[in-house]
Protein backbone atom coordinates (compact mmCIF):
# COMPACT_ATOMS: atom_id res chain seq x y z
CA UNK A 1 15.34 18.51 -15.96
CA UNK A 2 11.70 16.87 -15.39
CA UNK A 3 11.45 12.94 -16.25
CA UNK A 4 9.28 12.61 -18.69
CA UNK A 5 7.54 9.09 -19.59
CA UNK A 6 5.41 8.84 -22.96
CA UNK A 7 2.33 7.23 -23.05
CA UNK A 8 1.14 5.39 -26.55
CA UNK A 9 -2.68 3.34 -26.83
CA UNK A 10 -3.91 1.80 -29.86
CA UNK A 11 -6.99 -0.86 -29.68
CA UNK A 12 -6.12 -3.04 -31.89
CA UNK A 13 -2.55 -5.05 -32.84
CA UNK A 14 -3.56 -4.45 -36.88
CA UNK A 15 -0.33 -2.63 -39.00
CA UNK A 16 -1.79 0.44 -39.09
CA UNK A 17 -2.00 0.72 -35.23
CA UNK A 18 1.93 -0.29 -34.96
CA UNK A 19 2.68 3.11 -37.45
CA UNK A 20 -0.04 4.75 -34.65
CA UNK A 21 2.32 4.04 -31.86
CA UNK A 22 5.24 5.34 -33.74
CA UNK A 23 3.41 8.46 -34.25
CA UNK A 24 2.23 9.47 -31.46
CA UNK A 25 6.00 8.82 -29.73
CA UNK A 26 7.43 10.85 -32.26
CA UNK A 27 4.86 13.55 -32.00
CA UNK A 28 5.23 13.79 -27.99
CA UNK A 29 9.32 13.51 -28.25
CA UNK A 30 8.88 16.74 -30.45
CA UNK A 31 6.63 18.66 -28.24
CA UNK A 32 8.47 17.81 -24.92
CA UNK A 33 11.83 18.86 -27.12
CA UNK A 34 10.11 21.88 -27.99
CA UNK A 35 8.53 22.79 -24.04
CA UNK A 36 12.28 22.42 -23.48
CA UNK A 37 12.85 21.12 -19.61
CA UNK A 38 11.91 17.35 -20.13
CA UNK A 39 14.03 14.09 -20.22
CA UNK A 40 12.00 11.09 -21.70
CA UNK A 41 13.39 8.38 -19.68
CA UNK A 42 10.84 5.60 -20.90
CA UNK A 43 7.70 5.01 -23.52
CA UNK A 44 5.15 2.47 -21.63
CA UNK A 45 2.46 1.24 -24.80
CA UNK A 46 -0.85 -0.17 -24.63
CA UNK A 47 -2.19 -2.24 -27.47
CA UNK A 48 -5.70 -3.66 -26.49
CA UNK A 49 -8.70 -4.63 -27.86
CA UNK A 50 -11.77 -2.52 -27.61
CA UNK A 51 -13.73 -2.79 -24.58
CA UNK A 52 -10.78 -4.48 -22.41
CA UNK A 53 -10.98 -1.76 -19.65
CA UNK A 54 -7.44 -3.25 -18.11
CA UNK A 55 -4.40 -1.45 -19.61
CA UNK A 56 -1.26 -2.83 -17.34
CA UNK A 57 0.37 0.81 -19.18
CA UNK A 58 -2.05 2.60 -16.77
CA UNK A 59 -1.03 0.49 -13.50
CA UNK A 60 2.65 1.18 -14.88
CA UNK A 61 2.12 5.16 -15.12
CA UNK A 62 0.43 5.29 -11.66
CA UNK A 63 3.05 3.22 -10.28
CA UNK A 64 6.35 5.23 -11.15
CA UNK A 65 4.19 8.49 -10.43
CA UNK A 66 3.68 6.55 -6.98
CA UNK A 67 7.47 5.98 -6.66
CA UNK A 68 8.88 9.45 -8.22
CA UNK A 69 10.18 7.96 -10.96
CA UNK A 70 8.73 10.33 -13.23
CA UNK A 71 7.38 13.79 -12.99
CA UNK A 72 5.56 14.34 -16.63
CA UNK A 73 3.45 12.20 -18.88
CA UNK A 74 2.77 12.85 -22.81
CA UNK A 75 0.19 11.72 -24.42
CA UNK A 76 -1.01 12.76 -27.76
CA UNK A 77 -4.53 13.56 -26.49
CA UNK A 78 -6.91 12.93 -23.85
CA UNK A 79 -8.54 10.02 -25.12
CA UNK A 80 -5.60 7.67 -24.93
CA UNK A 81 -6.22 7.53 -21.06
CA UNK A 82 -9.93 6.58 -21.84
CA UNK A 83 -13.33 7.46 -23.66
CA UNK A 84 -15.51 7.54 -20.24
CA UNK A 85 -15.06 11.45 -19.00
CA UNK A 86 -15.47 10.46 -15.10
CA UNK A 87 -12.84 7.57 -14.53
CA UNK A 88 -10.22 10.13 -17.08
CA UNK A 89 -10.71 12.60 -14.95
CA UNK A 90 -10.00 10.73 -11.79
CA UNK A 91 -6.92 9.09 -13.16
CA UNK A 92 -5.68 12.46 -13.67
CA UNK A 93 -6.62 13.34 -10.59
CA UNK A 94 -5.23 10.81 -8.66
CA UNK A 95 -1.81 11.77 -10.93
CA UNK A 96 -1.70 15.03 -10.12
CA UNK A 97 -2.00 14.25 -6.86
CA UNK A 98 1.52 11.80 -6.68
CA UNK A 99 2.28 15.09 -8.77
CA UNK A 100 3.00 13.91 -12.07
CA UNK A 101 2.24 16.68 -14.59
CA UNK A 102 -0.43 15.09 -17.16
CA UNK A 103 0.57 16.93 -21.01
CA UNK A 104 -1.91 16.16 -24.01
CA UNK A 105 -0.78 17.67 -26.95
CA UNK A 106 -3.49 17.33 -29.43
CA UNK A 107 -6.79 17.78 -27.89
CA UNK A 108 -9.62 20.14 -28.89
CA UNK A 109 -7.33 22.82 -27.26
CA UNK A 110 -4.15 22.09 -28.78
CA UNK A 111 -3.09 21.19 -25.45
CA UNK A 112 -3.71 21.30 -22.01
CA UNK A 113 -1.65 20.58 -19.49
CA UNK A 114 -2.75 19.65 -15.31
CA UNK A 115 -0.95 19.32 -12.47
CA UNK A 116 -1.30 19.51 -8.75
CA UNK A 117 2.06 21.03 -8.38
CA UNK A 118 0.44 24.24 -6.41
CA UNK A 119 -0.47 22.69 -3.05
CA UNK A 120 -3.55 21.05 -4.31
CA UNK A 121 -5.09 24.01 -6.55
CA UNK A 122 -5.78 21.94 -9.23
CA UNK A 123 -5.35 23.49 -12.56
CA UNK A 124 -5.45 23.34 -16.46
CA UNK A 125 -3.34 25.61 -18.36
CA UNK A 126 -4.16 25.77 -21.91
CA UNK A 127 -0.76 26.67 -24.35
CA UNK A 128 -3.52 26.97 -27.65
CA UNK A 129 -3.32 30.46 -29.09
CA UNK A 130 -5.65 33.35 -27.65
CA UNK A 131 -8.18 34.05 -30.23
């Protein structure tokens, strides 16, 4: 069974954003029950205001990737990692790389999934429906 930790980000501390986080852990506990394989074994949140590039969820992630106390994280889609493309794709990167499987599950592709797991071929599979 792969340890799976569950990453939640809303900007803001309003109501709405509290129902946000609720959502999107309930939305990744369903697709890791349905991948079928993963143990969640912890949900690390970040609520910050916009423009506050420090999220101490991030450090957290990269940390128990570091130390093996996880091999997956769930997200509901890319963007909760960040909205600048370059420093995403290096945290996922550098993830991949203490090989943690990175799993978005609503992204423009329904989701994609990387990991380093193959030596250091990096790839993205994509689980979306051939059209």
């Amino acid at each position: 069974m792969k340890k799976a930790v569950i990453y939640c980000r809303v900007n803001t501390t309003n109501e709405d954003d509290k129902l946000s986080l609720e959502a999107q852990e309930a939305d990744c506990r369903q697709y890791l029950e349905e991948l079928s394989g993963y143990e969640v074994v912890e949900i690390v949140s970040d609520v910050q205001e916009l423009g506050n590039p420090y999220r101490a969820g991030i450090g957290k992630l990269i940390t128990m990737a570091g130390e093996k106390q996880l091999n997956a994280i769930c997200m509901d889609r890319i963007e909760r990692l960040g909205h600048d493309s370059d420093s995403t794709t290096l945290l996922i990167a550098d993830l991949a790389d203490l090989d943690a499987e990175v799993l978005f599950i609503n992204d423009a592709n329904n989701a994609n999934n990387y990991s380093d797991s193959d030596g250091g071929n990096n790839t993205v599979n994509t689980n979306a429906p051939s059209t």
